[in-house]
N, C-alpha and C. Protein backbone atom coordinates (compact mmCIF):
# COMPACT_ATOMS: atom_id res chain seq x y z
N UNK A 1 -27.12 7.77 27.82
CA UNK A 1 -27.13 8.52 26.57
C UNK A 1 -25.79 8.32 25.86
N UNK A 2 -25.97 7.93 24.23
CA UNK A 2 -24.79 7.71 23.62
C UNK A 2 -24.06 8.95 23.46
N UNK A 3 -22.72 9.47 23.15
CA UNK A 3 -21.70 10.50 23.28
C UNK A 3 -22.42 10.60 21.40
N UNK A 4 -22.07 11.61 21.13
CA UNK A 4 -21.32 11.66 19.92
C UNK A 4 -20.12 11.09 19.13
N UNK A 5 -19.38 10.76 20.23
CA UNK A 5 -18.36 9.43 19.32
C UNK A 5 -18.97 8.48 19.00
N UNK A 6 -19.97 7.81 19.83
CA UNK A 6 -19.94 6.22 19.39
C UNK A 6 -21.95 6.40 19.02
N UNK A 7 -21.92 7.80 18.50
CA UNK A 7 -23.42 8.02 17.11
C UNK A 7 -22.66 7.84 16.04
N UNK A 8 -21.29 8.39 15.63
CA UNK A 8 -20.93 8.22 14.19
C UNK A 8 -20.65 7.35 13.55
N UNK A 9 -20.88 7.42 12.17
CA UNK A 9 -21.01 6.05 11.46
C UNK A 9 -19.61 5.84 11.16
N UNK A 10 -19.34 4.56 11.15
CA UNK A 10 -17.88 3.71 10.66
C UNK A 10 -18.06 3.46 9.35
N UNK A 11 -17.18 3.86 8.79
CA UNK A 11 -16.72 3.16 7.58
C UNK A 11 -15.27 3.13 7.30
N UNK A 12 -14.92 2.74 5.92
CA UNK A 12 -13.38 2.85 5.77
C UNK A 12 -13.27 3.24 4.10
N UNK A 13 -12.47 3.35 4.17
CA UNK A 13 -11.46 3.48 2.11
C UNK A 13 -11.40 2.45 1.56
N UNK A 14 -11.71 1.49 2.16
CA UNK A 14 -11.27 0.82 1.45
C UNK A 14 -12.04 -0.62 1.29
N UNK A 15 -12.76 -1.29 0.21
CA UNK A 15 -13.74 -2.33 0.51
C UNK A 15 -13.09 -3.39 0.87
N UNK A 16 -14.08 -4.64 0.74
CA UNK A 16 -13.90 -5.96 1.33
C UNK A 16 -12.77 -6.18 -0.08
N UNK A 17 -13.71 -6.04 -0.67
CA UNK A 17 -12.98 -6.65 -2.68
C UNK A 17 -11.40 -6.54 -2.21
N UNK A 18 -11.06 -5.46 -2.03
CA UNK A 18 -10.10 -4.61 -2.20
C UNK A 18 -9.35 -5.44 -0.78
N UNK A 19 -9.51 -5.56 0.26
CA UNK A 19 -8.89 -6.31 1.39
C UNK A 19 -8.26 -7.64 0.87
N UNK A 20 -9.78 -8.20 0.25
CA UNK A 20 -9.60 -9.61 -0.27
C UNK A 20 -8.27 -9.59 -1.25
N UNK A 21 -8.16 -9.17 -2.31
CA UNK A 21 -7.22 -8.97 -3.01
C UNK A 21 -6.45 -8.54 -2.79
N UNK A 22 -5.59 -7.57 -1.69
CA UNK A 22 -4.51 -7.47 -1.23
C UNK A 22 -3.88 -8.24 -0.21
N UNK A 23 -5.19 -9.48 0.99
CA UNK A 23 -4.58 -10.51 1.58
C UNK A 23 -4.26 -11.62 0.15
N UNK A 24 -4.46 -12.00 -0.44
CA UNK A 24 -4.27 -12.53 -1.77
C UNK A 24 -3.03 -12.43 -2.08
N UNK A 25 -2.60 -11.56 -2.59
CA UNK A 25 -1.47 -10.54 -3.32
C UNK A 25 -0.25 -10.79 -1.67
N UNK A 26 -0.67 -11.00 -0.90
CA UNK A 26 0.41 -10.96 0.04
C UNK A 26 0.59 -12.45 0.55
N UNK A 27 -0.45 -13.53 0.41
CA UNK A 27 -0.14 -14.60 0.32
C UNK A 27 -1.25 -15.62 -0.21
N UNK A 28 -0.96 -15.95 -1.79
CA UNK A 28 -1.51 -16.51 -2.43
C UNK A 28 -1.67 -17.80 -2.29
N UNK A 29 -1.84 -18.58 -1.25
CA UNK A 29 -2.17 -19.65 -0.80
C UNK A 29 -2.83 -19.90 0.71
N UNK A 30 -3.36 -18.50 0.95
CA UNK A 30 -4.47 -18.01 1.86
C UNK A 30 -6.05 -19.17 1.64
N UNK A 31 -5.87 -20.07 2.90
CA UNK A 31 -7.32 -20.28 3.08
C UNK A 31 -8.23 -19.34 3.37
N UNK A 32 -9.23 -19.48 2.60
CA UNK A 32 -10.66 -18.74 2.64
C UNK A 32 -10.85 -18.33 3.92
N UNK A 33 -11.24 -19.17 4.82
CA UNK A 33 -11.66 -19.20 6.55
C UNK A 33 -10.45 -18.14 6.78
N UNK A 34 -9.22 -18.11 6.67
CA UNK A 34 -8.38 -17.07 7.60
C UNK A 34 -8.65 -16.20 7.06
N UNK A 35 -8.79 -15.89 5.71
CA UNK A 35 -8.90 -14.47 5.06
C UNK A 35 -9.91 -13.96 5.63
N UNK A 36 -11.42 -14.53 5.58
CA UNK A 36 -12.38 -13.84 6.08
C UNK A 36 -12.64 -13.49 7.71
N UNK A 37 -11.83 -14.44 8.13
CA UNK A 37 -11.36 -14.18 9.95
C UNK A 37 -10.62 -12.57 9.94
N UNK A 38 -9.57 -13.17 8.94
CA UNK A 38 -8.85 -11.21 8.82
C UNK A 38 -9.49 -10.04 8.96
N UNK A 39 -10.09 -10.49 7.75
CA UNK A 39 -10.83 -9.14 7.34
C UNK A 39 -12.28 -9.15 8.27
N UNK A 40 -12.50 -9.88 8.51
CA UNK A 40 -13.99 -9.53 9.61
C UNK A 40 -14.94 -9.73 8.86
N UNK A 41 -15.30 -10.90 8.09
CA UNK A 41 -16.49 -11.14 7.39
C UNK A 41 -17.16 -12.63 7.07
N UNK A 42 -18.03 -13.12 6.99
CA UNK A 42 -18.22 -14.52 6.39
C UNK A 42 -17.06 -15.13 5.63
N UNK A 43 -17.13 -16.57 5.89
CA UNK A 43 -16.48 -17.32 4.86
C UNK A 43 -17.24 -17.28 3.63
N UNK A 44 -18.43 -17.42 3.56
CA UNK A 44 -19.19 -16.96 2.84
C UNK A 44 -19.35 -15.71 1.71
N UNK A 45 -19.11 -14.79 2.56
CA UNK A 45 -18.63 -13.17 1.61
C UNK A 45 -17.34 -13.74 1.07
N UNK A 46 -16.50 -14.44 1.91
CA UNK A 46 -15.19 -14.41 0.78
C UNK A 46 -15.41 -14.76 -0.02
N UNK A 47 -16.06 -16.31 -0.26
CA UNK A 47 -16.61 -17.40 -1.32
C UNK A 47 -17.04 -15.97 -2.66
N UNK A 48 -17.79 -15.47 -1.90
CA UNK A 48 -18.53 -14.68 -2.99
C UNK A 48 -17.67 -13.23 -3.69
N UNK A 49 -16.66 -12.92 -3.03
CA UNK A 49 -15.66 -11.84 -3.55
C UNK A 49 -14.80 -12.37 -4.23
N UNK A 50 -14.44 -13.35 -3.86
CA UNK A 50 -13.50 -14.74 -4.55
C UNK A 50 -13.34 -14.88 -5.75
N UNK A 51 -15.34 -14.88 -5.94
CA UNK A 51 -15.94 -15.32 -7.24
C UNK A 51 -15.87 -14.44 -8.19
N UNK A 52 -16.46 -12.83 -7.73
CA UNK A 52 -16.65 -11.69 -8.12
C UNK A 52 -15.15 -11.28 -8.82
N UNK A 53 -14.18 -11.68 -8.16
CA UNK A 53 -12.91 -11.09 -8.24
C UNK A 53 -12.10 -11.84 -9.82
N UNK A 54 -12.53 -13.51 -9.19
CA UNK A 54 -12.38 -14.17 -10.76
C UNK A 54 -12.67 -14.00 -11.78
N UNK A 55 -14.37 -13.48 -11.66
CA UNK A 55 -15.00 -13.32 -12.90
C UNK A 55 -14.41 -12.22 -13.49
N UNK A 56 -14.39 -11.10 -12.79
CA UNK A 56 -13.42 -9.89 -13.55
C UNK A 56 -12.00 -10.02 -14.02
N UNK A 57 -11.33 -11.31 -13.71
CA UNK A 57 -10.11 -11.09 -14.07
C UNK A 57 -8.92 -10.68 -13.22
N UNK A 58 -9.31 -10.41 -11.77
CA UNK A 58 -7.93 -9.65 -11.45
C UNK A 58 -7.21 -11.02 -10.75
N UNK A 59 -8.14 -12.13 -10.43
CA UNK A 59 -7.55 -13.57 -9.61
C UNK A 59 -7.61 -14.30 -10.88
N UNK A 60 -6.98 -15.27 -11.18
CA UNK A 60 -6.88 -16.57 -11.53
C UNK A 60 -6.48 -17.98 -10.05
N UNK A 61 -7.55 -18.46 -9.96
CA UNK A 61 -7.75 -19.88 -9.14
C UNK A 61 -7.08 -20.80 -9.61
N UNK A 62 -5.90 -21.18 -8.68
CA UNK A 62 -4.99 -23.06 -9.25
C UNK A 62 -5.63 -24.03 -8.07
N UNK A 63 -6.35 -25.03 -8.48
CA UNK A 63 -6.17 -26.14 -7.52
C UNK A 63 -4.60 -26.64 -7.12
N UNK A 64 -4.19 -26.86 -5.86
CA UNK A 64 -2.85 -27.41 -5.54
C UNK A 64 -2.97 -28.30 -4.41
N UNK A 65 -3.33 -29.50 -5.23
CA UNK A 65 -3.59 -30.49 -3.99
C UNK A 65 -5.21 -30.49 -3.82
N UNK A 66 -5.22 -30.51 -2.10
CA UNK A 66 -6.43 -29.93 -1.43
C UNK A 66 -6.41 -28.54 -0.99
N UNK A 67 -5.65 -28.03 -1.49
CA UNK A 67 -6.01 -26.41 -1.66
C UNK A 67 -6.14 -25.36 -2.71
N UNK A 68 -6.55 -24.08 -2.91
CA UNK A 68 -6.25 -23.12 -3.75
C UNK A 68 -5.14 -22.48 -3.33
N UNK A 69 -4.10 -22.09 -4.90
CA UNK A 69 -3.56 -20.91 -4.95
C UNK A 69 -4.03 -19.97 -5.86
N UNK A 70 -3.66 -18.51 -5.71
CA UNK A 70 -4.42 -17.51 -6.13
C UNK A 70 -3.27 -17.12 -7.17
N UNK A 71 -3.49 -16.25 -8.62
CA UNK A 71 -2.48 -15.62 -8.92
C UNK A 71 -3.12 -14.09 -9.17
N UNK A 72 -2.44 -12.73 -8.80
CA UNK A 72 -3.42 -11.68 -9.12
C UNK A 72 -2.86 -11.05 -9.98
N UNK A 73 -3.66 -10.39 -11.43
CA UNK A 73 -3.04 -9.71 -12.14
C UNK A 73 -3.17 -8.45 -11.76
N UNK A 74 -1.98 -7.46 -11.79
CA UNK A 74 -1.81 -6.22 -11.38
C UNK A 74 -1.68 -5.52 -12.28
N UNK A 75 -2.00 -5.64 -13.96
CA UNK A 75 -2.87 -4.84 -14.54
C UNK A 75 -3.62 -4.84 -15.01
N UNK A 76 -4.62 -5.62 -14.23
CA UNK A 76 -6.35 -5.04 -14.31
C UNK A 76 -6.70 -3.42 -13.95
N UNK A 77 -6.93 -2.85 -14.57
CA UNK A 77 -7.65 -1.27 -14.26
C UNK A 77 -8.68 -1.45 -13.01
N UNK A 78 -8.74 -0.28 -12.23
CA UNK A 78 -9.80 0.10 -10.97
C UNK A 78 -11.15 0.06 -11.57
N UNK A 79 -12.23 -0.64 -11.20
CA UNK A 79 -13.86 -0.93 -12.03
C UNK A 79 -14.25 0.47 -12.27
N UNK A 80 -14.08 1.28 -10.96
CA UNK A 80 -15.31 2.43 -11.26
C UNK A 80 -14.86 2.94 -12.60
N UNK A 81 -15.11 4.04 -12.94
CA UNK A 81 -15.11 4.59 -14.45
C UNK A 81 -14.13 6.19 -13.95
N UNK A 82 -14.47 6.53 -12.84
CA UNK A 82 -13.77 8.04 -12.50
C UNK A 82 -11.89 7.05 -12.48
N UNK A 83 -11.46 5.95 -11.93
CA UNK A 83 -9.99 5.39 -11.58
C UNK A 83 -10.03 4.41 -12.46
N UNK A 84 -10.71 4.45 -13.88
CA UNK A 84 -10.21 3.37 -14.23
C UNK A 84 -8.92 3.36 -15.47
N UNK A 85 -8.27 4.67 -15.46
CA UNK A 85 -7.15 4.70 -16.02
C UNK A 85 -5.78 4.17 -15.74
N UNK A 86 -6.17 3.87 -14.02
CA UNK A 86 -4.89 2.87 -13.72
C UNK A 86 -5.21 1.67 -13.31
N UNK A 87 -4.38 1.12 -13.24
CA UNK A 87 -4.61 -0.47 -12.85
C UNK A 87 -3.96 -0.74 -11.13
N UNK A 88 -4.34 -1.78 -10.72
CA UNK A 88 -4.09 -1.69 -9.48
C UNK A 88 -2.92 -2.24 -8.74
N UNK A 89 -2.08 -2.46 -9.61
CA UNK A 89 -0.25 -2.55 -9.76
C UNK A 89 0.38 -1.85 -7.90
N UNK A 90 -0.38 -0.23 -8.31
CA UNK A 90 0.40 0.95 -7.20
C UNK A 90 -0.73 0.58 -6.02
N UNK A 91 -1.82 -0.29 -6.20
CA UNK A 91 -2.53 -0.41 -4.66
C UNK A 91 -2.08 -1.40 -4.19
N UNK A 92 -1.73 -2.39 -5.10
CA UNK A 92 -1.12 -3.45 -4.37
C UNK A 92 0.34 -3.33 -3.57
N UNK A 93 0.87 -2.45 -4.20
CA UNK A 93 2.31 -2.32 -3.93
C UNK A 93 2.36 -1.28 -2.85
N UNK A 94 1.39 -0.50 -2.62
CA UNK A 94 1.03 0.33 -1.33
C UNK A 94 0.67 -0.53 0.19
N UNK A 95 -0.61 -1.58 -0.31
CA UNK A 95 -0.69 -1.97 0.64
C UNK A 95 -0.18 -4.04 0.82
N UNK A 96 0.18 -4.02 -0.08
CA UNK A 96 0.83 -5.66 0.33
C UNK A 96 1.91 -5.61 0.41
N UNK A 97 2.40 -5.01 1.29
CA UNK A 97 4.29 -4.66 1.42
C UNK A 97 4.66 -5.94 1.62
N UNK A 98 4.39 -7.05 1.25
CA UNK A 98 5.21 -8.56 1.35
C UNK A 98 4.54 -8.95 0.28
N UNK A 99 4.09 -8.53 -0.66
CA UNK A 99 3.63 -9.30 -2.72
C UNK A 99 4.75 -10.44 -2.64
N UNK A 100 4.03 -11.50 -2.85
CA UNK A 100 4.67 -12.69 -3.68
C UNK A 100 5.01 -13.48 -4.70
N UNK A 101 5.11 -13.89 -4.75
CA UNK A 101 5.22 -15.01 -6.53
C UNK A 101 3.71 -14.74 -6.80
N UNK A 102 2.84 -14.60 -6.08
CA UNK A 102 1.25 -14.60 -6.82
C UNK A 102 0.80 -13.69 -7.37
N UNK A 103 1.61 -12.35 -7.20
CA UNK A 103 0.98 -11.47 -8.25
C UNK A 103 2.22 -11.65 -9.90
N UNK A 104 1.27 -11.41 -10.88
CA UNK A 104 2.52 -11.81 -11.78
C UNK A 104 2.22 -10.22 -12.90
């Protein structure tokens, strides 16, 4: 019989999006494959948060070579509509305590 610890559901604060873009923001020349090794998800989901993340604006994609670098803008506003008076400047700077040349 399972305990009551391991019936409750897991989750966290904080999404994939949001992982993705702060391994980003901490090193903008992150292969895909390690990021999604990081964070615990498909290379695949990254491909696709990657995308999601571009299309909104908060990444800009450089080819460099045979790789990508990332640049993230840190004032793009939070999507939902209740946080979207700030931009995500103070999440990055909360949780990428090593930001690099890639956020500008």
């Amino acid at each position: 019989m399972e305990t009551s610890s391991e019936q409750k559901k897991t989750w966290t604060f904080l999404t994939n999006h949001a992982r993705v873009l702060i391994l980003i923001a901490r090193s903008p020349s992150i292969r895909m494959r390690d990021a999604a090794q990081e964070i615990g998800i498909t290379e695949r989901a990254a491909q696709l948060i990657i995308s999601d993340l571009e299309e909104a604006g908060y990444l800009t994609r450089t080819r460099v070579g045979r790789r990508n670098t990332y640049t993230v803008d840190p004032d793009r506003p939070f999507r939902h509509p209740s946080e979207a008076d700030h931009d995500i400047r103070d999440l990055l700077a909360l949780f990428a305590d090593r930001i690099s040349e890639g956020v500008h």
